[in-house]
Protein backbone atom coordinates (compact mmCIF):
# COMPACT_ATOMS: atom_id res chain seq x y z
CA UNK A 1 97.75 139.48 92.52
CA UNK A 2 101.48 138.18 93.03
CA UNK A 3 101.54 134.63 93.81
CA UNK A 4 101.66 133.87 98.06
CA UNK A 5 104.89 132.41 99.52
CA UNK A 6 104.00 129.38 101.84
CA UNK A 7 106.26 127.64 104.46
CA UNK A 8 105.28 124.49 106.18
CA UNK A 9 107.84 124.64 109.34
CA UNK A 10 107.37 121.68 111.17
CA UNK A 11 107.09 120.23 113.93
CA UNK A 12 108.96 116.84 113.37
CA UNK A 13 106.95 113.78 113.53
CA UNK A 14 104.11 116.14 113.32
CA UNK A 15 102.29 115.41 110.20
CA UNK A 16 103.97 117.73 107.80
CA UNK A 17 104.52 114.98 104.96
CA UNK A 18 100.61 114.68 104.87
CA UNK A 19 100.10 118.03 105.05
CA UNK A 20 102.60 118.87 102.06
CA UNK A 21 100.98 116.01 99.82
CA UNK A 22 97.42 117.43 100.70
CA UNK A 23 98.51 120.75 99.15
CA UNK A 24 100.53 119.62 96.48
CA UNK A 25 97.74 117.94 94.89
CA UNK A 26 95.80 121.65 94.75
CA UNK A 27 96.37 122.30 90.57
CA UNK A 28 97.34 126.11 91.85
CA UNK A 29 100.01 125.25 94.39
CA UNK A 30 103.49 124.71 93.58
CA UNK A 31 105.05 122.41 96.36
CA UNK A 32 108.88 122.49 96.25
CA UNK A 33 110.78 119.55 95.14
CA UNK A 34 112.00 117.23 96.34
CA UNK A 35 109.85 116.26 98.86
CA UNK A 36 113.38 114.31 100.17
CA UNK A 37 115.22 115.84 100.82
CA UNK A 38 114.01 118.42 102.11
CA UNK A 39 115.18 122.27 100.65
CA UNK A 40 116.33 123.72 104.32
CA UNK A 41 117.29 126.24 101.92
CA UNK A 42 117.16 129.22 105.23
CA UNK A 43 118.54 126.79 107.37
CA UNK A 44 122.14 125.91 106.05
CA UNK A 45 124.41 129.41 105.67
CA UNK A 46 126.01 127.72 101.74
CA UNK A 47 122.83 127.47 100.81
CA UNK A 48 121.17 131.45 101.77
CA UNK A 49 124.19 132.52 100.67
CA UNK A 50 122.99 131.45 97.20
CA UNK A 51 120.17 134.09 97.02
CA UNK A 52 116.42 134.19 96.46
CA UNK A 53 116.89 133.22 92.55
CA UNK A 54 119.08 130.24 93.02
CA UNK A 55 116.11 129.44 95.59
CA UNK A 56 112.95 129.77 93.50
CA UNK A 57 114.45 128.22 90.24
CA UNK A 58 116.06 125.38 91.62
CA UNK A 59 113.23 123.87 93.84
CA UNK A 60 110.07 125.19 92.07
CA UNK A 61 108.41 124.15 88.58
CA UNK A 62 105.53 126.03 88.38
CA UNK A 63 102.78 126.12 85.70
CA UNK A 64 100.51 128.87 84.41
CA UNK A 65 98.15 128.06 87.00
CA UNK A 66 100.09 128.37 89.47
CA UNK A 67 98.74 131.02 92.53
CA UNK A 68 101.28 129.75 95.52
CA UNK A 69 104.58 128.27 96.22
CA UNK A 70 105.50 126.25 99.10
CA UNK A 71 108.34 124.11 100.90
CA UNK A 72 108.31 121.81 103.69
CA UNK A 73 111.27 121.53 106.16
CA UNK A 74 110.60 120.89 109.58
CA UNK A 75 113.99 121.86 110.90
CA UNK A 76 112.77 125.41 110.34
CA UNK A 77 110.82 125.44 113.60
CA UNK A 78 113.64 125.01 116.42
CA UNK A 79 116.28 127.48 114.39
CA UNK A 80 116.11 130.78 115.67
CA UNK A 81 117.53 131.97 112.57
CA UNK A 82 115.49 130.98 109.47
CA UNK A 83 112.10 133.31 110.31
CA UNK A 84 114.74 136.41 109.73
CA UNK A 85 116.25 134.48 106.79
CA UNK A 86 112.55 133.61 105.21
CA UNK A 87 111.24 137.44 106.37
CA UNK A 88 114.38 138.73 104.69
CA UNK A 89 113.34 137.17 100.82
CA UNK A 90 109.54 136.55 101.58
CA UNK A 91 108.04 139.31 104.27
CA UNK A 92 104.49 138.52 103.28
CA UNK A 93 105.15 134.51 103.62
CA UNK A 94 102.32 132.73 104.98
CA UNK A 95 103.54 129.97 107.67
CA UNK A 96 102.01 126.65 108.65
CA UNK A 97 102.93 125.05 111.92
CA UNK A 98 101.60 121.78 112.62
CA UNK A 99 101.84 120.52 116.41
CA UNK A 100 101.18 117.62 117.79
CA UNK A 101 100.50 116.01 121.52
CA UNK A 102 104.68 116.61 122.66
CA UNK A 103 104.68 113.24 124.05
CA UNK A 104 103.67 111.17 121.24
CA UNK A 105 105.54 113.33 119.16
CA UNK A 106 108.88 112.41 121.19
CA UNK A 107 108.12 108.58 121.55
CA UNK A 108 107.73 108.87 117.44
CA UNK A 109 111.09 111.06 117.24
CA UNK A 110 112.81 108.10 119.36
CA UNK A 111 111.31 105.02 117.25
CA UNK A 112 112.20 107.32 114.30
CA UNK A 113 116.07 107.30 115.37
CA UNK A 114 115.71 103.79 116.09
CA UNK A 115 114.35 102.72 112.56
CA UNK A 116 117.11 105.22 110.92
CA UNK A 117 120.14 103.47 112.96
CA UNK A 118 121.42 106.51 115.14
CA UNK A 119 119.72 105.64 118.72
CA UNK A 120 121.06 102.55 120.23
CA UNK A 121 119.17 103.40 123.69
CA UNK A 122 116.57 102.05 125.72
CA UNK A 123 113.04 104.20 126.23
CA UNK A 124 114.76 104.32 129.57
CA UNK A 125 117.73 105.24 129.40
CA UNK A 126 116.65 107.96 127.56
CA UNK A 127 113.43 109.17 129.41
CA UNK A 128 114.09 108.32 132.73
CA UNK A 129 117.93 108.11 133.05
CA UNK A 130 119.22 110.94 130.80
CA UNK A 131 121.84 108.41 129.16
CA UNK A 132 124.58 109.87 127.18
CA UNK A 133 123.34 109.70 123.66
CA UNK A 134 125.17 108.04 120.87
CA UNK A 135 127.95 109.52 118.78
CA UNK A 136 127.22 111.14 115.53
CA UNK A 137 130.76 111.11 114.20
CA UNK A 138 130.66 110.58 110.54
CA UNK A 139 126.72 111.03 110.44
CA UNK A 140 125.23 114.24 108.75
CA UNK A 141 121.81 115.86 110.76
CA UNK A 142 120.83 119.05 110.01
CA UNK A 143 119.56 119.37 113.66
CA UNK A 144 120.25 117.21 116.93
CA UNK A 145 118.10 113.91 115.98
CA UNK A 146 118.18 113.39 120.11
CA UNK A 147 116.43 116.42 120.79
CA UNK A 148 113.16 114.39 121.43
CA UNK A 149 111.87 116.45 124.92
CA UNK A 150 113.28 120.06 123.62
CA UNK A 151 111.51 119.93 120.13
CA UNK A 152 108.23 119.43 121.78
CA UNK A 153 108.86 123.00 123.63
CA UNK A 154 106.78 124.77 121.22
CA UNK A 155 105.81 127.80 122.20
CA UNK A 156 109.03 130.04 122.43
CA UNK A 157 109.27 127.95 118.29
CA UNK A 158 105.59 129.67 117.67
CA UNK A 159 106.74 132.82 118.95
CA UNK A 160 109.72 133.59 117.01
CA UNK A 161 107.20 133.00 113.37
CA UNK A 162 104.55 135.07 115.04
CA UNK A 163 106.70 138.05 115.77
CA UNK A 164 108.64 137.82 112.65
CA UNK A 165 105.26 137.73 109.85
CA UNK A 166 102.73 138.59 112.39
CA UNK A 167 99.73 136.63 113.65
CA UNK A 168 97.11 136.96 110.61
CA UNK A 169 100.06 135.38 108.84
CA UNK A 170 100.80 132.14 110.94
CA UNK A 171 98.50 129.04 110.94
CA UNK A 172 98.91 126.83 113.58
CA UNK A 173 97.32 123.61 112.79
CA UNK A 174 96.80 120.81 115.36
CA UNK A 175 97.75 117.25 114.63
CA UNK A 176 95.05 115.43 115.77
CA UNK A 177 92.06 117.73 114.75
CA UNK A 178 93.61 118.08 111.49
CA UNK A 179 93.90 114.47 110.21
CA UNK A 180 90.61 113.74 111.68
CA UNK A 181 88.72 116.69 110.24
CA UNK A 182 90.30 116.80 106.94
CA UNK A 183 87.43 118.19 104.85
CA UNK A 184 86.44 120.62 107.42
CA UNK A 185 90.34 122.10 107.95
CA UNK A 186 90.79 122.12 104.01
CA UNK A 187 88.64 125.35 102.71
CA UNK A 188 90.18 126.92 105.86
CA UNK A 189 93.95 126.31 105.00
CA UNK A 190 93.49 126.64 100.91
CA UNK A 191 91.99 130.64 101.74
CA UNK A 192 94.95 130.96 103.80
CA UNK A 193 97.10 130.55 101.15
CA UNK A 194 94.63 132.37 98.43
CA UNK A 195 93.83 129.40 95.96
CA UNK A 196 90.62 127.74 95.15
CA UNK A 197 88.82 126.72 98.70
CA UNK A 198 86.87 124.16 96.77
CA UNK A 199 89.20 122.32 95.84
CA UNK A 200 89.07 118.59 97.17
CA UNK A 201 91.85 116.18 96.71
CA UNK A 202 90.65 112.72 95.18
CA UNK A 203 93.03 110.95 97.24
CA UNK A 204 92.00 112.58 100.24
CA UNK A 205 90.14 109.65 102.12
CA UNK A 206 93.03 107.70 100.83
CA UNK A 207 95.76 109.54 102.56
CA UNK A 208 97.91 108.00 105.39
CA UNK A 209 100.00 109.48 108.04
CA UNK A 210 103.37 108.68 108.60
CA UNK A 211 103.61 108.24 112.33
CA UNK A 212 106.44 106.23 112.83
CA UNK A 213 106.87 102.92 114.25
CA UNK A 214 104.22 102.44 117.09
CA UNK A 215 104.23 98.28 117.72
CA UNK A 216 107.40 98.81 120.26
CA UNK A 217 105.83 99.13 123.40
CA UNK A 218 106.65 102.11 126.07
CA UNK A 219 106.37 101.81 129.95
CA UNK A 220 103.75 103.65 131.69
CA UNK A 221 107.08 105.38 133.67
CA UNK A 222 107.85 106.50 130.59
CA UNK A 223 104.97 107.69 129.51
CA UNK A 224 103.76 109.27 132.86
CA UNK A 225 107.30 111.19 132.89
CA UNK A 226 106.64 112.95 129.59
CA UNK A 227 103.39 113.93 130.71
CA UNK A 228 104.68 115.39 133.80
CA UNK A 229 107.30 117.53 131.66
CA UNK A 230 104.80 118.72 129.60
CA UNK A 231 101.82 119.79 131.34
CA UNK A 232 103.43 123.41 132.16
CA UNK A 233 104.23 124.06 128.64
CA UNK A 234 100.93 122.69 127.21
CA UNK A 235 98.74 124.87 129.61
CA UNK A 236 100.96 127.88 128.52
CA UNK A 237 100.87 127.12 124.88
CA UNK A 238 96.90 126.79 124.99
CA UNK A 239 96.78 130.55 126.80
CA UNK A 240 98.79 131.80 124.22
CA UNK A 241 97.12 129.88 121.18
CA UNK A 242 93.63 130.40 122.65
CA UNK A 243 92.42 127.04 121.62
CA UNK A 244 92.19 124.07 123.44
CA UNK A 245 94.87 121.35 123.81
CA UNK A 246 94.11 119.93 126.98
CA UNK A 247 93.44 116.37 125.45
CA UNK A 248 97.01 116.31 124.91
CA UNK A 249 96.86 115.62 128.68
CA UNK A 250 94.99 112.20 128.07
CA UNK A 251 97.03 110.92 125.26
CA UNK A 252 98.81 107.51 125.36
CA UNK A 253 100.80 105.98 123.29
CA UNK A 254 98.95 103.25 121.58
């Protein structure tokens, strides 16, 4: 059987980093490298233009053991062009989609800005007051790094992978449950991808998440906003996921 093509899409802030090292330390998956930057090979129109050999020999040393190939970039969620791009080289590709609770995610989008010198606003400004955002001139993003409400619109995202591979070859994998229920999750996400569902990383109870910097504080107003513009979504992304999310609801920003 021909090795499985693997793409772990996103969401930002999401937990895709700790997803990518838990597979790349399975001995018959071959994670594309680097891990930063990331390939967003389908994303960028110089770099597709390439074609699918440029792709696979430039971002993949794999062994003789080797039984699937992945790549991690998270812009690949919000770009309505990259599932035809991926489809178009990789029809069979298996996609991973970690979410996570939207507001969290956007409070960990902001502090992410913050840290990487691009947002010069307030919590405020932004959540409540719709501020102009900073300029980007002379600044390369692959995406809009302001985008913090949009990107946690996930379900039109979801859509656009589900109708382009079809459902029995998406994986939608939430945040929360994940990292906490890491050796329950793992046999699961390894037969997904057709390698060893056995296999237990050493480092496993070592791993940690990247989720951004959390000891800035954030107003309840801010907090209770978010929630407001997400319940709709949320309650529509659980119908069409048919699993439960509604703890989202209750999460705070610790």
């Amino acid at each position: 059987m021909a090795p499985h093509r693997f793409f772990i899409v996103g969401v930002q802030r999401g937990g895709t980093t700790y997803l990518y090292k838990f597979l790349d330390a399975h001995p018959q998956i071959c994670m594309a490298t680097p891990l930063r930057p990331e390939p967003k090979f389908f994303l960028f129109d110089d770099l597709f233009a390439k074609g699918r050999t440029y792709y696979e020999k430039t971002y993949f040393q794999a062994s003789s053991d080797t039984r699937a190939y992945g790549e991690k970039s998270t812009s690949y969620l919000e770009t309505r062009h990259v599932p035809g791009r991926i489809s178009r080289y990789y029809p069979q590709a298996r996609i991973l989609i970690t979410l996570r609770d939207p507001m969290t995610r956007a409070l960990s989008n902001y502090f992410f800005s913050r840290a990487n010198g691009l947002e010069t606003r307030s919590p405020e400004d932004v959540f409540l007051h719709s501020a102009p955002a900073p300029s980007l001139e002379g600044v390369h993003v692959s995406v809009d790094p302001f985008n913090y409400v949009g990107r946690g619109m996930y379900l039109e995202s979801v859509k656009s992978f589900v109708e382009a591979f079809g459902r029995e070859h998406v994986i939608v994998l939430v945040f929360e449950r994940f990292v906490s229920r890491f050796i329950e999750y793992s046999p699961r996400v390894y037969d997904f991808l057709g390698v060893n569902p056995d296999f237990v990383p050493s480092m496993a109870s070592d791993m940690r998440i990247n989720k951004g910097i959390q000891e800035f504080s954030v107003s309840a107003k801010v907090q209770e906003r978010l929630r407001e513009i997400y319940r709709r979504p949320v309650a529509e992304l659980q119908d069409y996921l048919d699993e439960d999310i509604s703890f989202w609801n209750d999460c705070r920003w610790e």
